[in-house]
C-alpha atoms as a PDB file:
ATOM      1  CA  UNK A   1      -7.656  49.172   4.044  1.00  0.00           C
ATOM      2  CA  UNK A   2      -5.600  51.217   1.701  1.00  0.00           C
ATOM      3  CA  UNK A   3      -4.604  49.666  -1.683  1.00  0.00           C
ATOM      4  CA  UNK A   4      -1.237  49.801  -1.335  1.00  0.00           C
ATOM      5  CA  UNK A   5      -1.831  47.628   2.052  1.00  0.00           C
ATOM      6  CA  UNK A   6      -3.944  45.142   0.545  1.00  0.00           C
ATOM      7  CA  UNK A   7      -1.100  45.008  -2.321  1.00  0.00           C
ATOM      8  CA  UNK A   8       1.428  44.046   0.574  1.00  0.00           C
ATOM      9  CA  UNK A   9      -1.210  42.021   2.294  1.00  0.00           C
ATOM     10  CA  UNK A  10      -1.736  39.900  -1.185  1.00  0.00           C
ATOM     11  CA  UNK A  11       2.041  39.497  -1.821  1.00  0.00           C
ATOM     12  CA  UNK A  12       2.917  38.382   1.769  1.00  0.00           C
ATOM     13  CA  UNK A  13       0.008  35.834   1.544  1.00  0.00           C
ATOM     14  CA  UNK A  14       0.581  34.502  -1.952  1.00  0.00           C
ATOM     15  CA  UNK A  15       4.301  34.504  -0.601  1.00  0.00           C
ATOM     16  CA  UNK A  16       3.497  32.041   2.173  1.00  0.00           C
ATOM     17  CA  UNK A  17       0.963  29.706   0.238  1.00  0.00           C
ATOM     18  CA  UNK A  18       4.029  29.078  -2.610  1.00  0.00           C
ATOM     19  CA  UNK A  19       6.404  28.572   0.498  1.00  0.00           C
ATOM     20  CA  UNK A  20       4.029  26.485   2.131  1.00  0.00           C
ATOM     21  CA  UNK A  21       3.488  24.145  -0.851  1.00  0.00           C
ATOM     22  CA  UNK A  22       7.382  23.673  -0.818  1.00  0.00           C
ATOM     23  CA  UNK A  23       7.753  22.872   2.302  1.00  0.00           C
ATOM     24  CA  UNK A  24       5.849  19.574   1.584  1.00  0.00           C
ATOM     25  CA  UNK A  25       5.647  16.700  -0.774  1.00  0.00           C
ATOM     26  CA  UNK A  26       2.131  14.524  -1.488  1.00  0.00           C
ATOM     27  CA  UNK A  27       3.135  10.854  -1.131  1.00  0.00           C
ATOM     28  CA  UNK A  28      -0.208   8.711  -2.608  1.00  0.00           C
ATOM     29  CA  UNK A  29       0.645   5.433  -0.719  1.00  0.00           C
ATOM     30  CA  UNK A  30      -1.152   1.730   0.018  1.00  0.00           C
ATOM     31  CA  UNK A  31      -3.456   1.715   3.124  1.00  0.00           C
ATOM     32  CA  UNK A  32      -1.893  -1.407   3.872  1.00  0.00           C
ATOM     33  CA  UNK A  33       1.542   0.546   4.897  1.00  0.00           C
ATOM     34  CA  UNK A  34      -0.390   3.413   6.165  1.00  0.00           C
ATOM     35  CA  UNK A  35      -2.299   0.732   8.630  1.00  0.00           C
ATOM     36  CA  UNK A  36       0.712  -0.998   9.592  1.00  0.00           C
ATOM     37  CA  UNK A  37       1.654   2.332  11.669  1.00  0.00           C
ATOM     38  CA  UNK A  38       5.385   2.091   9.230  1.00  0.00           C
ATOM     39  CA  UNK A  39       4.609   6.024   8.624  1.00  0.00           C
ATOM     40  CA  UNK A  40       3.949   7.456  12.117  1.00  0.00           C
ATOM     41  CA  UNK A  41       7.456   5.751  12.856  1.00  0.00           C
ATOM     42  CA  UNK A  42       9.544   6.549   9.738  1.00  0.00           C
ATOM     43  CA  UNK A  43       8.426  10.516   8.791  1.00  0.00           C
ATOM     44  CA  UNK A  44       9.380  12.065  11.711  1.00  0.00           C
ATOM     45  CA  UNK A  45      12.767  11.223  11.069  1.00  0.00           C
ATOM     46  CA  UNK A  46      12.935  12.406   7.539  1.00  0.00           C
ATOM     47  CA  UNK A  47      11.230  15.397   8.387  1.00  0.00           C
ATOM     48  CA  UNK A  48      13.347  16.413  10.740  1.00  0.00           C
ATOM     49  CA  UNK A  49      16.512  15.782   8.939  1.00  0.00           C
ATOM     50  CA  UNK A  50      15.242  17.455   5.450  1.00  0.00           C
ATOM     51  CA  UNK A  51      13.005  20.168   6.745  1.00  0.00           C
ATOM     52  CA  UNK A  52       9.984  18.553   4.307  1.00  0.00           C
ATOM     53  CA  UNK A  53       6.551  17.002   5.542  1.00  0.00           C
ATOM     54  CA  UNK A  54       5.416  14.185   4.064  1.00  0.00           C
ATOM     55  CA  UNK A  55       1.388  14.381   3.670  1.00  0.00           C
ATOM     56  CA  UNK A  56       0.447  10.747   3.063  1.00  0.00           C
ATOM     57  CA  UNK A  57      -2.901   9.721   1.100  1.00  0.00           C
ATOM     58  CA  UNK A  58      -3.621   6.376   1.672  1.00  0.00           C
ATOM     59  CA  UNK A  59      -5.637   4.432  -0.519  1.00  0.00           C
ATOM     60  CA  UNK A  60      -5.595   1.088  -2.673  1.00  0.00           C
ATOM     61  CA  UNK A  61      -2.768   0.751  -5.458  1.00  0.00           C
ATOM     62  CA  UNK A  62      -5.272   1.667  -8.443  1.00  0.00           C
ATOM     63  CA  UNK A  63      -6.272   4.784  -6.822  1.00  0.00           C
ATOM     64  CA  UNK A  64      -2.697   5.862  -5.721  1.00  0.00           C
ATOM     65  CA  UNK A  65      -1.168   5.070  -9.461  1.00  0.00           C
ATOM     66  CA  UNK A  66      -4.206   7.260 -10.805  1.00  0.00           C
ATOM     67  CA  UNK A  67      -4.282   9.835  -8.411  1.00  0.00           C
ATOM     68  CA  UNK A  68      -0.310  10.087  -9.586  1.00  0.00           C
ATOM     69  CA  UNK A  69      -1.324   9.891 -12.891  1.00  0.00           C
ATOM     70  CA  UNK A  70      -3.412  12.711 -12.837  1.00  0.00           C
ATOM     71  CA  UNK A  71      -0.862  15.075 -11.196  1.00  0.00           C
ATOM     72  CA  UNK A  72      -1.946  14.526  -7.879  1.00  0.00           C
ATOM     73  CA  UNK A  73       1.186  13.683  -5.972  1.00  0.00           C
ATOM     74  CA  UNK A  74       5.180  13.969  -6.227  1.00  0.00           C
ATOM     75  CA  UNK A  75       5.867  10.255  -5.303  1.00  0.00           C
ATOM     76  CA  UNK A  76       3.827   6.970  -4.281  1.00  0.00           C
ATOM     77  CA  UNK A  77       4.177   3.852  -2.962  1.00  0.00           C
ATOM     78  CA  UNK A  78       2.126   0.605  -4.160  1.00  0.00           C
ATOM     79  CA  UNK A  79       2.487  -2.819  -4.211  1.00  0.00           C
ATOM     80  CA  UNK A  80       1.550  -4.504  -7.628  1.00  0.00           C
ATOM     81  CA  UNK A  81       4.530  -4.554 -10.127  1.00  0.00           C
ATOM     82  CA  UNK A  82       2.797  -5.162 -13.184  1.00  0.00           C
ATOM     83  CA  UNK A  83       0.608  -2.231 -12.492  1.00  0.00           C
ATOM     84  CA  UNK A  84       3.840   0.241 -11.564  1.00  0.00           C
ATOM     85  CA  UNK A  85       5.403  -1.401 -15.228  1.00  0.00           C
ATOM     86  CA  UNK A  86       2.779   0.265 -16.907  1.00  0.00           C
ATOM     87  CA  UNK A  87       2.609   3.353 -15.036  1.00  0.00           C
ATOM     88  CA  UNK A  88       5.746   4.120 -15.923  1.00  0.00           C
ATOM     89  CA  UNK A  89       6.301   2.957 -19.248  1.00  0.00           C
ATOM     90  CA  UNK A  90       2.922   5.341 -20.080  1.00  0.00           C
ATOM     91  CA  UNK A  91       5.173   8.439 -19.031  1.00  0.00           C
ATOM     92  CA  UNK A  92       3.724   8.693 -15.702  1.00  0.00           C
ATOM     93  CA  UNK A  93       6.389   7.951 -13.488  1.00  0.00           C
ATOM     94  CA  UNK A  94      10.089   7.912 -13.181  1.00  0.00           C
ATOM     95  CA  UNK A  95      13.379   6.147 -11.029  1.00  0.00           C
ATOM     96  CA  UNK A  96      11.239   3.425  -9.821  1.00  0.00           C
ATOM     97  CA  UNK A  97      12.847   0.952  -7.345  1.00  0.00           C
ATOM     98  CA  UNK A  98      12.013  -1.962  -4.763  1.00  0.00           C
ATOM     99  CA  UNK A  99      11.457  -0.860  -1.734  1.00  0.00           C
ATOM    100  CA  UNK A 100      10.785  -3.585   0.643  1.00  0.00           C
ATOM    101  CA  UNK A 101       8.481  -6.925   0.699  1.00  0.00           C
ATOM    102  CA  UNK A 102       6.345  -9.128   3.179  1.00  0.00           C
ATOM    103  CA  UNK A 103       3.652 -11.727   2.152  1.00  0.00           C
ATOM    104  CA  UNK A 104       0.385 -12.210   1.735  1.00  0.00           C
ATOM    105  CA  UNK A 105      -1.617 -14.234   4.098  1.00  0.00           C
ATOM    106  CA  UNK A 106      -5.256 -15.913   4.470  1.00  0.00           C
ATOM    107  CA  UNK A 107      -6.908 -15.232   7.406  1.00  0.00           C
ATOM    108  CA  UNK A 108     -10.270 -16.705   8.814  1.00  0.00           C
ATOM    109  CA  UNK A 109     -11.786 -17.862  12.031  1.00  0.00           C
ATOM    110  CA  UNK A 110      -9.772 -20.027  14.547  1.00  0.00           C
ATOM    111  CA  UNK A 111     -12.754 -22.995  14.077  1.00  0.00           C
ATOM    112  CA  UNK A 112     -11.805 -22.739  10.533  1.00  0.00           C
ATOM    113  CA  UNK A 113     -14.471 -24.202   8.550  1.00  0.00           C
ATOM    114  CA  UNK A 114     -13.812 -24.881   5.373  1.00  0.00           C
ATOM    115  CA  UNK A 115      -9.963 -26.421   6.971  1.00  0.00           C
ATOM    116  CA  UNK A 116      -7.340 -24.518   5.121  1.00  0.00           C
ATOM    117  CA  UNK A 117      -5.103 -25.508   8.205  1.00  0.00           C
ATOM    118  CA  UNK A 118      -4.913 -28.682   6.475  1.00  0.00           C
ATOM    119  CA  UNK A 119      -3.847 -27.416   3.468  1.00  0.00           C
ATOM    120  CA  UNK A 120      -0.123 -27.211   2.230  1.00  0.00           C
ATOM    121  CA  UNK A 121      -0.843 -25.936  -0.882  1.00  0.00           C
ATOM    122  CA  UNK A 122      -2.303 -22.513  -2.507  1.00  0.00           C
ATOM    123  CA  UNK A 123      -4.375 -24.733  -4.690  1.00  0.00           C
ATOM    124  CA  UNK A 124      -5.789 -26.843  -1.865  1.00  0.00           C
ATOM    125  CA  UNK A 125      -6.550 -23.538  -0.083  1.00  0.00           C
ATOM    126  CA  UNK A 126      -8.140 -21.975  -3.379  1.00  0.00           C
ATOM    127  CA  UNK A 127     -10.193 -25.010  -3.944  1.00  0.00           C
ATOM    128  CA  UNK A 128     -11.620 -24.943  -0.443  1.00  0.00           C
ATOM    129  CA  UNK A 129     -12.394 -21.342  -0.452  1.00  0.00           C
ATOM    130  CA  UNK A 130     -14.279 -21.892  -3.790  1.00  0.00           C
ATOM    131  CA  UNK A 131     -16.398 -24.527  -2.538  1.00  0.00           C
ATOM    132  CA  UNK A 132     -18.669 -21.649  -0.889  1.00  0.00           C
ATOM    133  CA  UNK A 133     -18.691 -23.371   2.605  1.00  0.00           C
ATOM    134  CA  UNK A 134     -18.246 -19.811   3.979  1.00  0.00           C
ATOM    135  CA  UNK A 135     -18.162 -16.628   3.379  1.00  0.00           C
ATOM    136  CA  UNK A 136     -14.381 -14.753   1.621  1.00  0.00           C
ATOM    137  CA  UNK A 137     -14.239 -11.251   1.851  1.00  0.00           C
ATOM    138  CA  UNK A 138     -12.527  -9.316  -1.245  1.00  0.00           C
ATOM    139  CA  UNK A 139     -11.525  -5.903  -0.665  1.00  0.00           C
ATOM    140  CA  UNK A 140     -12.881  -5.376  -4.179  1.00  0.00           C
ATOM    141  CA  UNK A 141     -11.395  -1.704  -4.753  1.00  0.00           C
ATOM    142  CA  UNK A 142      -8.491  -2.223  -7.117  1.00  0.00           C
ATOM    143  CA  UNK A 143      -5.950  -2.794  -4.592  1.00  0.00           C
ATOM    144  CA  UNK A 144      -3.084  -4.204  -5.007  1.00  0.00           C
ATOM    145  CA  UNK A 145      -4.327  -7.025  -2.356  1.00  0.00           C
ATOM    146  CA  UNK A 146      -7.291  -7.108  -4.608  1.00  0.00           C
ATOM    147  CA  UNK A 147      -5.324  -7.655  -7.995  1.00  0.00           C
ATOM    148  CA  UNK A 148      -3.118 -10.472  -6.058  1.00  0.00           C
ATOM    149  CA  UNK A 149      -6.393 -12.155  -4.696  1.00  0.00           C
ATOM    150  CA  UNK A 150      -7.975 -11.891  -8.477  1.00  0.00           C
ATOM    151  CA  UNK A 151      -4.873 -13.514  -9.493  1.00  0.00           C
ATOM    152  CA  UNK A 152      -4.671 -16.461  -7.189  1.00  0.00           C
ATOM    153  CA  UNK A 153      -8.338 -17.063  -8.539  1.00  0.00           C
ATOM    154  CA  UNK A 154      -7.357 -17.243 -11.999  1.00  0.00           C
ATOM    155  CA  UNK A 155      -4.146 -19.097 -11.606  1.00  0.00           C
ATOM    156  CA  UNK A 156      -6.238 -21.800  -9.656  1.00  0.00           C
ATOM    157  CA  UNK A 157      -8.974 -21.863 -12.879  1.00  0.00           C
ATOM    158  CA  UNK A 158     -11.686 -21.186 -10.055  1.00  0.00           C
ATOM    159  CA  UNK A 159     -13.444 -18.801 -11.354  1.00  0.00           C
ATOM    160  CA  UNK A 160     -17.683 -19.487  -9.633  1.00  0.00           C
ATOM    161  CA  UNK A 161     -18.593 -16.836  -7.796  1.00  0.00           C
ATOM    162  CA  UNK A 162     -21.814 -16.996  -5.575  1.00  0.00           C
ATOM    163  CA  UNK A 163     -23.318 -15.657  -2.469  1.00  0.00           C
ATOM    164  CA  UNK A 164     -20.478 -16.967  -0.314  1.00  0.00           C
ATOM    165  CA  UNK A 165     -18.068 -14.195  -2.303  1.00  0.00           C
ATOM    166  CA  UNK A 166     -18.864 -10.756  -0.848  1.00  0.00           C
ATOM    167  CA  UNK A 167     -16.994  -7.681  -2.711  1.00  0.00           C
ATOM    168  CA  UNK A 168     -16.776  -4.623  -0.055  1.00  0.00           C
ATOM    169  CA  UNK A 169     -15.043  -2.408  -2.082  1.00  0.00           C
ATOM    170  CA  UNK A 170     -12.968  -1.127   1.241  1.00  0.00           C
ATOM    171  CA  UNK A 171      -9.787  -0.500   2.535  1.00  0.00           C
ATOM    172  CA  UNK A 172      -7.842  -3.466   4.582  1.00  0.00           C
ATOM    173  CA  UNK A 173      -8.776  -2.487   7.878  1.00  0.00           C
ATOM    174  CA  UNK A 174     -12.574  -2.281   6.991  1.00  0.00           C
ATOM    175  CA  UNK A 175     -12.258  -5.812   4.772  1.00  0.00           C
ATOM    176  CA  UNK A 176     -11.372  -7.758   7.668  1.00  0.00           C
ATOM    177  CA  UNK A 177     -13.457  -6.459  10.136  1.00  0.00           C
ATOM    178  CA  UNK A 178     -16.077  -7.257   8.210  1.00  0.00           C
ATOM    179  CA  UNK A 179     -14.709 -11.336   8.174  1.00  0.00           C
ATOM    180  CA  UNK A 180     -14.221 -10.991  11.469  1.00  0.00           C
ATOM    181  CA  UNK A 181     -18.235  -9.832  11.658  1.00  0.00           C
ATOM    182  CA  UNK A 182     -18.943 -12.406   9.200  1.00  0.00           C
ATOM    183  CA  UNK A 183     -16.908 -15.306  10.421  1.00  0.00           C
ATOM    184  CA  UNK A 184     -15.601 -15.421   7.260  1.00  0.00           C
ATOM    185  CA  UNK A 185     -12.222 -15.301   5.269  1.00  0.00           C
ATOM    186  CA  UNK A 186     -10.047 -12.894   3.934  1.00  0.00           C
ATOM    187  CA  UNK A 187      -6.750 -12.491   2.306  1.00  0.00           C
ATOM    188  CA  UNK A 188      -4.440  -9.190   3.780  1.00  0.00           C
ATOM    189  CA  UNK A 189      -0.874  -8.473   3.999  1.00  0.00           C
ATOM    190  CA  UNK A 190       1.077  -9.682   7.027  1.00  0.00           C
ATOM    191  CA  UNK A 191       1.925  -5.856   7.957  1.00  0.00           C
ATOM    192  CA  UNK A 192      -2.058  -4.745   8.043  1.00  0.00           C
ATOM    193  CA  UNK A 193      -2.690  -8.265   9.934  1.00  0.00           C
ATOM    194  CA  UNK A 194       0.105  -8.170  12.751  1.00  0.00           C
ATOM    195  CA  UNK A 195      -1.099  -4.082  13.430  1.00  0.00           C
ATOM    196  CA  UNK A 196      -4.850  -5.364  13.367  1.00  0.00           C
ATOM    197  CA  UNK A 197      -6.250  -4.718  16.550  1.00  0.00           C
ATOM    198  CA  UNK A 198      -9.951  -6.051  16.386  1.00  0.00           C
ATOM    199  CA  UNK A 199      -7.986  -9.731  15.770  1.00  0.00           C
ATOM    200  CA  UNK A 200     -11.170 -11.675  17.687  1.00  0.00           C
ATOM    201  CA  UNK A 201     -11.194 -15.430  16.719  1.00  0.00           C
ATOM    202  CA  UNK A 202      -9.291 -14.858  13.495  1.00  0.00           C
ATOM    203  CA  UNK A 203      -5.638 -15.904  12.525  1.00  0.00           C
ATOM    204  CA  UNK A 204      -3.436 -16.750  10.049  1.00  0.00           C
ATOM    205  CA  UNK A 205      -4.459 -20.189   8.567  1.00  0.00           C
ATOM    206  CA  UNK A 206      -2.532 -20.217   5.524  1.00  0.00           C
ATOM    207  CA  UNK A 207       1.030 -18.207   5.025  1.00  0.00           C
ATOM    208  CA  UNK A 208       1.973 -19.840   1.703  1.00  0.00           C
ATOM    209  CA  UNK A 209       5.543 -19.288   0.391  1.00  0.00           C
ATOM    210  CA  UNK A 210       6.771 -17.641  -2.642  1.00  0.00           C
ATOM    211  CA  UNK A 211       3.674 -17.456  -4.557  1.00  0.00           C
ATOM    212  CA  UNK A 212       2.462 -14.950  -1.214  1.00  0.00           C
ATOM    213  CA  UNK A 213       5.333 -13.047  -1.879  1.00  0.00           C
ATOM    214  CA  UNK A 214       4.528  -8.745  -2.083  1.00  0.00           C
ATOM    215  CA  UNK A 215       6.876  -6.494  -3.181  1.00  0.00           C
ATOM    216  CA  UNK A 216       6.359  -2.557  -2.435  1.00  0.00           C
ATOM    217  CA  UNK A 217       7.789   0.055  -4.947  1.00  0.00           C
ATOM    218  CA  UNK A 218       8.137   3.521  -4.953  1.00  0.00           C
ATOM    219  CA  UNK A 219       8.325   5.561  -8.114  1.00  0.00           C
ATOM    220  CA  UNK A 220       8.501   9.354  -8.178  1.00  0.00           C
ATOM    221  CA  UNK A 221       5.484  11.308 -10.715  1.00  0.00           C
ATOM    222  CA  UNK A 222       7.432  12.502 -13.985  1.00  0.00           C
ATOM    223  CA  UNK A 223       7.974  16.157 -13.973  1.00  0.00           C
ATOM    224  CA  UNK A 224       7.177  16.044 -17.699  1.00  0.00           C
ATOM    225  CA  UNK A 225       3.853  14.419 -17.355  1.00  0.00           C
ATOM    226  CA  UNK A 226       3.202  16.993 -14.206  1.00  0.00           C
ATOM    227  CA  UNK A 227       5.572  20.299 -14.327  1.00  0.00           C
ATOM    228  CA  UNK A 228       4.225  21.232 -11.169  1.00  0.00           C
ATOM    229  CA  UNK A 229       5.352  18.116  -9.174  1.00  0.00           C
ATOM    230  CA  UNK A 230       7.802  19.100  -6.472  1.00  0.00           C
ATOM    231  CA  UNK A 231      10.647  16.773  -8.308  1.00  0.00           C
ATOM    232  CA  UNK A 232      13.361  17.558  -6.499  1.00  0.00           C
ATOM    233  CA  UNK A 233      12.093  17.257  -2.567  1.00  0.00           C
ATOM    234  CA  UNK A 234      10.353  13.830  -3.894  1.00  0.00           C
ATOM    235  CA  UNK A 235      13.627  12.633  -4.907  1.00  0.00           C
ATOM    236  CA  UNK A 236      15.091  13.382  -1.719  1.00  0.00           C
ATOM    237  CA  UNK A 237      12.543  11.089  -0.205  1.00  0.00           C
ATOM    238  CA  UNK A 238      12.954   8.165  -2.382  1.00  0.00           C
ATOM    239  CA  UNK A 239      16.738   8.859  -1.640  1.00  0.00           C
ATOM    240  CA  UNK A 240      16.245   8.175   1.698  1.00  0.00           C
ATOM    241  CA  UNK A 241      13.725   5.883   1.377  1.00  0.00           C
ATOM    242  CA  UNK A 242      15.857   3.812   0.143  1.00  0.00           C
ATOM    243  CA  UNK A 243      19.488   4.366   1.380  1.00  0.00           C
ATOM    244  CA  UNK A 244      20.694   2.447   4.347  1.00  0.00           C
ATOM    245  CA  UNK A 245      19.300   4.824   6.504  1.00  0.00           C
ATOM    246  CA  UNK A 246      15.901   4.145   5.701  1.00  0.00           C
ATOM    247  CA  UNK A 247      16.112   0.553   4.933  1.00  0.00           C
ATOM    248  CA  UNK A 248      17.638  -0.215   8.267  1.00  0.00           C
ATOM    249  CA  UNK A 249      14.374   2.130   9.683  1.00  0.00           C
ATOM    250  CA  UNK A 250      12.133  -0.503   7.895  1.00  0.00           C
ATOM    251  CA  UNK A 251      13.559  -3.187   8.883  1.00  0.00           C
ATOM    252  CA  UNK A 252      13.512  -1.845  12.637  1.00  0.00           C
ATOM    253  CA  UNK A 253      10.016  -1.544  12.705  1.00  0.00           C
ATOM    254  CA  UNK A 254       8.348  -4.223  14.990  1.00  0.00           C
ATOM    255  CA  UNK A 255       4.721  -4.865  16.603  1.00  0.00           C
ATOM    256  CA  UNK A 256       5.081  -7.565  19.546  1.00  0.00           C
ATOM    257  CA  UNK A 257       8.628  -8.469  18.269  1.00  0.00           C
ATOM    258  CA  UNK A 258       7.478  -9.285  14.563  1.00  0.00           C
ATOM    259  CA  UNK A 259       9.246  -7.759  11.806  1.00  0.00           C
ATOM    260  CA  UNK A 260       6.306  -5.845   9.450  1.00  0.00           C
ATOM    261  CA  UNK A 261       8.612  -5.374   6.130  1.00  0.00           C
ATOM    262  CA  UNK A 262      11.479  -6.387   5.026  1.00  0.00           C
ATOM    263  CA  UNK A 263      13.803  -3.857   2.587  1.00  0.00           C
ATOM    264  CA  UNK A 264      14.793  -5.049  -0.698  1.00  0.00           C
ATOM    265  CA  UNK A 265      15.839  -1.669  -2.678  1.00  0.00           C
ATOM    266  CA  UNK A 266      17.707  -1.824  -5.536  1.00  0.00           C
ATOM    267  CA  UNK A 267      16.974   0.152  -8.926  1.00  0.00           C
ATOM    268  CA  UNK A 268      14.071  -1.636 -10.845  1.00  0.00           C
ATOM    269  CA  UNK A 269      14.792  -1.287 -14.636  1.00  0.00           C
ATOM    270  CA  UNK A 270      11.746  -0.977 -16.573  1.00  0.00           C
ATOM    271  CA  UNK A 271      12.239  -3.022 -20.227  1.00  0.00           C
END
């Protein structure tokens, strides 16, 4: 091959990676959403409209904020508050709003051992759990399920740990298989739960109210902190993320007739 060829070759090439690479935006998301099948139904849609795939990596809310941290995404989309707060008061992250919500929910086996049917109460459920009568399954991987499980802990001042408390450092869908395997409990958010398929002898024993309540955000990664994120096809996502568009898309989504998540966007000012 001639120079001058390879020249033309390299150009055309380096031509297509650059327009590839805009063509796209990295969204580091939850596997909880990712589970709950709310992607495969609301990307197309976007994509189609704005010409721009969405490649989604889905992994707990720790990884996603610090795989956006260090450059390695446009936008995500997590569920822990406090967590987003800090992200983007340490210059990591910009325009962060609400996105949606569901709940949290404990799950367990239908003879339900340790009787958190009985309970009406998160402390009377947190005391029973503690008691080591069976085995609870933490995802253990920084989550933001994780965080809100570590939480409940703490607020109930039950803080014993012993063989009964198994740490699996996994992903939802793994987590409560493993229960499931077990016959143990687990706590998971209604959307990964209703999409479960491998349900068994397992249901929801305890749905709480307010203090179960989880709120998604999505923030886009600050083009000062990473010049080469692709700011202005992220923004178009969040736009439409969270315009009526794709709020109405959310709250369309269904498996068996049950509502997955709920929109709630508004701006979310960071103090």
């Amino acid at each position: 091959m001639s120079v001058l060829k390879w020249v033309v070759l390299t150009c055309v090439l380096v031509g297509y990676q650059v327009q590839a690479s805009e063509d796209f935006i990295l969204l580091q998301s939850t596997t909880s959403t990712q589970n709950s099948g709310l992607y495969e139904y609301l990307l197309p849609g976007f994509e189609k409209t704005h010409g721009i795939k969405v490649k989604v990596v889905a992994v707990g809310t720790g990884q996603a904020l610090y795989n956006g941290s260090r450059c390695n995404g446009d936008v995500v989309i997590v569920h822990s508050p406090e967590d987003e707060k800090i992200f983007v008061e340490s210059g990591y992250g910009i325009n962060p709003h609400d996105l949606m919500y569901n709940r949290f929910v404990f799950v367990g086996p239908r003879s339900d051992p340790v009787g958190l049917k009985e309970e009406h109460s998160l402390q009377g459920v947190i005391n029973k759990l503690g008691q080591g009568l069976a085995p609870f399954i933490s995802r253990g991987d920084d989550s933001g399920t994780h965080k809100k499980e570590l939480s409940l802990w703490r607020n109930e001042n039950v803080w014993s740990r012993g063989d009964w408390y198994l740490e699996v450092g996994s992903g939802m869908g793994a987590t409560l298989n493993i229960a499931i395997g077990l016959d143990g409990y687990t706590l998971t958010d209604l959307g990964t739960w209703l999409s479960f398929s491998n349900k068994s002898n397992h249901e929801i024993l305890y749905s709480g109210g307010a203090e179960l309540f989880n709120q998604y955000g999505i923030i886009l990664v600050d083009p000062e902190h990473c010049p080469n994120a692709n700011i202005e096809k992220a923004n178009q996502f969040l736009q439409w993320m969270i315009s009526p568009e794709g709020q109405q898309l959310i709250a369309r989504y269904k498996i068996n007739g049950q509502q997955l998540f709920f929109p709630n966007a508004k701006p979310k000012k960071i103090q």
